[in-house]
Protein backbone atom coordinates (compact mmCIF):
# COMPACT_ATOMS: atom_id res chain seq x y z
CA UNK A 1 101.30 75.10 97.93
CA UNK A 2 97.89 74.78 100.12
CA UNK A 3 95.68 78.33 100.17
CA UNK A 4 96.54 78.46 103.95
CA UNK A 5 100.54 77.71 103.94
CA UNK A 6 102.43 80.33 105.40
CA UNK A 7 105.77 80.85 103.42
CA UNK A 8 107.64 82.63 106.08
CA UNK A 9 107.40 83.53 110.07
CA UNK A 10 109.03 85.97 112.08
CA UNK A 11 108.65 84.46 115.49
CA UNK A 12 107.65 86.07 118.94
CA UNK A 13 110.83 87.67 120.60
CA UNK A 14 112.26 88.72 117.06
CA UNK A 15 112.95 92.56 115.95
CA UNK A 16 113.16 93.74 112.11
CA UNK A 17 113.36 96.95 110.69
CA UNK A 18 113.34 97.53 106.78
CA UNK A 19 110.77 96.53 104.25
CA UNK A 20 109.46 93.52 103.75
CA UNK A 21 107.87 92.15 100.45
CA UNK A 22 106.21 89.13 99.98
CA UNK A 23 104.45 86.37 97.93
CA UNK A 24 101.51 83.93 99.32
CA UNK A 25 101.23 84.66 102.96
CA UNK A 26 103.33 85.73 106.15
CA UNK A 27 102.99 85.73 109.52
CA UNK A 28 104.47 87.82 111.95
CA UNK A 29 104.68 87.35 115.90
CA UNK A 30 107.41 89.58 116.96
CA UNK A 31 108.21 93.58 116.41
CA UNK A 32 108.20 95.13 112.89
CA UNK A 33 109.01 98.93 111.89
CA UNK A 34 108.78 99.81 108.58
CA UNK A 35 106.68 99.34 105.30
CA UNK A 36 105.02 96.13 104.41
CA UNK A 37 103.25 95.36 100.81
CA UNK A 38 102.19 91.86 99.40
CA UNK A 39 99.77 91.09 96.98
CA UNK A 40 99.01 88.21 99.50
CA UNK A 41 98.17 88.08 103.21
CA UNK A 42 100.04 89.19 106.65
CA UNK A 43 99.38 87.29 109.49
CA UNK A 44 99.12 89.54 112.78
CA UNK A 45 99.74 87.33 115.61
CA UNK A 46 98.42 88.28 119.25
CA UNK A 47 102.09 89.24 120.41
CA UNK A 48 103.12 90.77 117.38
CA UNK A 49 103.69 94.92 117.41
CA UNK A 50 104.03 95.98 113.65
CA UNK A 51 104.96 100.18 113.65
CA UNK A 52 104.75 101.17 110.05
CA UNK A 53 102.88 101.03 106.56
CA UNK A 54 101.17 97.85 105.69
CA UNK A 55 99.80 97.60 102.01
CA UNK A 56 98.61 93.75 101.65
CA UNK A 57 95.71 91.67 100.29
CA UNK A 58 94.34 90.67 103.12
CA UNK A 59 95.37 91.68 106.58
CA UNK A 60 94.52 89.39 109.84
CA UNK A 61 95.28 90.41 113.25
CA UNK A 62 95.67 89.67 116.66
CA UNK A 63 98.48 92.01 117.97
CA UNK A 64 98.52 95.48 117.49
CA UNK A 65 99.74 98.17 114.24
CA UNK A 66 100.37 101.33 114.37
CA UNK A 67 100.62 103.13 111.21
CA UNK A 68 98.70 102.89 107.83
CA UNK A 69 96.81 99.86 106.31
CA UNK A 70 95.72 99.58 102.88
CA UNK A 71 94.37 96.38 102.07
CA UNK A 72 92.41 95.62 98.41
CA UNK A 73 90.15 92.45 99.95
CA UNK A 74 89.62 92.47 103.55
CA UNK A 75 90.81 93.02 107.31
CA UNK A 76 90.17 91.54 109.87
CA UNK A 77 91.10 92.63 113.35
CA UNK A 78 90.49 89.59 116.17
CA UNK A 79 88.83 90.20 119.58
CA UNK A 80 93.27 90.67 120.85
CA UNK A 81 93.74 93.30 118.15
CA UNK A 82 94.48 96.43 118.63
CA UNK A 83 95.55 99.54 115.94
CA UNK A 84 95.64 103.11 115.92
CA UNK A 85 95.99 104.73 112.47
CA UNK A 86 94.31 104.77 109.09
CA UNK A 87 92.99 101.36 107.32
CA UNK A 88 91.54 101.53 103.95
CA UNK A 89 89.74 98.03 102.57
CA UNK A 90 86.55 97.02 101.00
CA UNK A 91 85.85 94.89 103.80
CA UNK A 92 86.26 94.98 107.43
CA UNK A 93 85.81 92.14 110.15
CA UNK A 94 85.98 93.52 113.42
CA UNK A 95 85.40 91.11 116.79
CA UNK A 96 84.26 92.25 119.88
CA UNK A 97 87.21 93.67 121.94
CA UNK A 98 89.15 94.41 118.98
CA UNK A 99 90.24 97.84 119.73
CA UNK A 100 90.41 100.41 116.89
CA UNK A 101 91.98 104.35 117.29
CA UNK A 102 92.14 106.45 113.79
CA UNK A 103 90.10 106.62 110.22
CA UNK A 104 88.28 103.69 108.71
CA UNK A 105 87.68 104.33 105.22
CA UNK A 106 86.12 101.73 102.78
CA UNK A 107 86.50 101.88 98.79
CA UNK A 108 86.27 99.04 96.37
CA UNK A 109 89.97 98.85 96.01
CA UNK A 110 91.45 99.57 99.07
CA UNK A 111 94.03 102.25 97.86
CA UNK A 112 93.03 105.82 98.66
CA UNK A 113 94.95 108.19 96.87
CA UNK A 114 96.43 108.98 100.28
CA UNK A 115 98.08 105.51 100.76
CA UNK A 116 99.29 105.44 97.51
CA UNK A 117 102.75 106.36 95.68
């Protein structure tokens, strides 16, 4: 499998609600509610609205979350992005326009001992 292969896609104009756990990476373009967690990485696309708890490897994003993000190696939010909540990562990429509403808090692990169980 090739680092950037996306193993599975829930397409613009879709609706889940549940949990979702993954291996490699996802991306999502439609509506999500609920709780997300992947060692790997979640794919945010720029119509995407994800409502919920998102505990990943790496987060990239274009649409907007609401909720909590925990991520152990990086976000990144693109210049469409928008969230309002509380991330936690060791890194953070934010572009110009990206909008961002809540806490930022960055750790060398990404899990706070308020986003964890």
């Amino acid at each position: 499998m090739a680092k950037d292969e996306i193993n599975a896609f829930l397409g613009a104009g879709t609706s889940y609600e549940g949990r979702l756990n993954f291996q490699g990476s996802v991306r999502i373009d439609g509506n999500f509610q609920g709780e997300v967690e992947s060692e790997g990485v979640l794919v945010v696309g720029r119509e995407a609205c994800i409502r919920g708890q998102v505990k990943v490897g790496q987060l990239i994003s274009s649409g907007r979350i609401e909720g909590e993000i925990a991520a152990k190696e990086r976000c990144v939010f693109h210049k469409t992005a928008s969230f309002k909540g509380a991330v936690v990562t060791p890194a953070l990429v934010v572009e110009d326009g990206a909008v961002i509403d809540g806490s930022v808090s960055m750790n060398s692990n990404g899990t706070p001992p308020a986003l964890t169980e």
